[in-house]
Protein backbone atom coordinates (compact mmCIF):
# COMPACT_ATOMS: atom_id res chain seq x y z
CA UNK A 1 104.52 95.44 109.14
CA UNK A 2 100.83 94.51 108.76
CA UNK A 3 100.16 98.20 110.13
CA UNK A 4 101.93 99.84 107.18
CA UNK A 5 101.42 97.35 104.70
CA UNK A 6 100.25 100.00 102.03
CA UNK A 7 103.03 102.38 102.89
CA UNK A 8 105.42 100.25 102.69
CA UNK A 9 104.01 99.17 99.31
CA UNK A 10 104.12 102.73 98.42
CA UNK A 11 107.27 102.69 99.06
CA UNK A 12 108.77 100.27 97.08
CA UNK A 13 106.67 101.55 94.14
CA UNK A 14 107.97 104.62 94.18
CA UNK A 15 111.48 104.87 94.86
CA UNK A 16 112.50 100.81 95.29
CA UNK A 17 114.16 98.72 93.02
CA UNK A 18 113.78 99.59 89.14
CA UNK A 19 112.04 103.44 89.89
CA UNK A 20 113.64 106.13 88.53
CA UNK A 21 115.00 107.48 91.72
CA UNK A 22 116.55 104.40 92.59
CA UNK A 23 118.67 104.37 88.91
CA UNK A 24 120.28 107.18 90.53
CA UNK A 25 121.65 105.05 93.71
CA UNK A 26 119.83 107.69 96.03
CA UNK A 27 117.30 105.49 97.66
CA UNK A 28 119.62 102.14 97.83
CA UNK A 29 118.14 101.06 101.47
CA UNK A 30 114.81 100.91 100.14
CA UNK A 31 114.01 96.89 98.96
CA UNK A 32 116.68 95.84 101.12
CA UNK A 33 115.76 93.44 104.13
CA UNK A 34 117.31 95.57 106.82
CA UNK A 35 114.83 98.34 105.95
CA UNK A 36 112.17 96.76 107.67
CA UNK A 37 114.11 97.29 111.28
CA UNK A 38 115.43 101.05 109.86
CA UNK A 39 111.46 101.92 109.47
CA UNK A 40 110.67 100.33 113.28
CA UNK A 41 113.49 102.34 114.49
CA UNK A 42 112.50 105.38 112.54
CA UNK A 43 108.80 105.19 114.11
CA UNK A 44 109.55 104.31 117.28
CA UNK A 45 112.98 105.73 118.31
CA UNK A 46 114.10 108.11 115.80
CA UNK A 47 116.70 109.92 117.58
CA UNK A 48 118.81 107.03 118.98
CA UNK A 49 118.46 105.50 115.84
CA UNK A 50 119.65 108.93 114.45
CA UNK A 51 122.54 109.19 116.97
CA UNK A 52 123.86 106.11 116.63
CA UNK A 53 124.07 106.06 112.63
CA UNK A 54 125.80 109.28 112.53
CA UNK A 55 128.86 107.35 114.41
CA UNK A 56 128.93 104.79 111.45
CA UNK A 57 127.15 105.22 108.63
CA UNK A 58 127.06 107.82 105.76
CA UNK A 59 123.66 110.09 106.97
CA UNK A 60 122.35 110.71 103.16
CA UNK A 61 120.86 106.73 103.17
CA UNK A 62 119.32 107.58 106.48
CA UNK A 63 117.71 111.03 105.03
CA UNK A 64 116.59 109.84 102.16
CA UNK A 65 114.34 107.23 103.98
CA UNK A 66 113.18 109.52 106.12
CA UNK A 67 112.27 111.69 103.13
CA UNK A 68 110.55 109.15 101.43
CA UNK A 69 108.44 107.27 104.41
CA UNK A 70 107.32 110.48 105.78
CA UNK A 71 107.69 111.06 108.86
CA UNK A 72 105.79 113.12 111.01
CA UNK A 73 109.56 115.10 112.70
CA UNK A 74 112.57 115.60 110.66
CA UNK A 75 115.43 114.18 112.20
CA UNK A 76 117.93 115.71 109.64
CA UNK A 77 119.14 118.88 110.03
């Protein structure tokens, strides 16, 4: 966390809690707790992470994180 501090600060600035993208419900992961672990997974195994949220979870959340921390390799199709 200490690594991406300003990122992650970014972040949340930008499309967390009470930004305008957020008052659309497009970014809802972003603030939340569990985002944290999402991010680790998403920098350090992004295609099992990827795999095994398209068996359970709605893939938009996922993209739009991706989209907004940046990452080096799309995942999404």
């Amino acid at each position: 966390m200490e690594q991406h501090r300003a990122r992650l600060e970014e972040m949340l600035r930008t499309h967390g809690p009470g930004s305008r993208p957020a008052s659309h419900d497009r970014y809802a992961l972003i603030g939340q707790p569990e985002t944290l672990i999402i991010l680790e997974r998403m920098e350090n195994a992004p295609f099992l992470l990827r795999s095994q949220w398209e068996k359970e979870l709605e893939t938009v959340f996922l993209d739009d994180l991706e989209f907004v921390w940046g990452l080096r390799i799309r995942l999404s199709p």
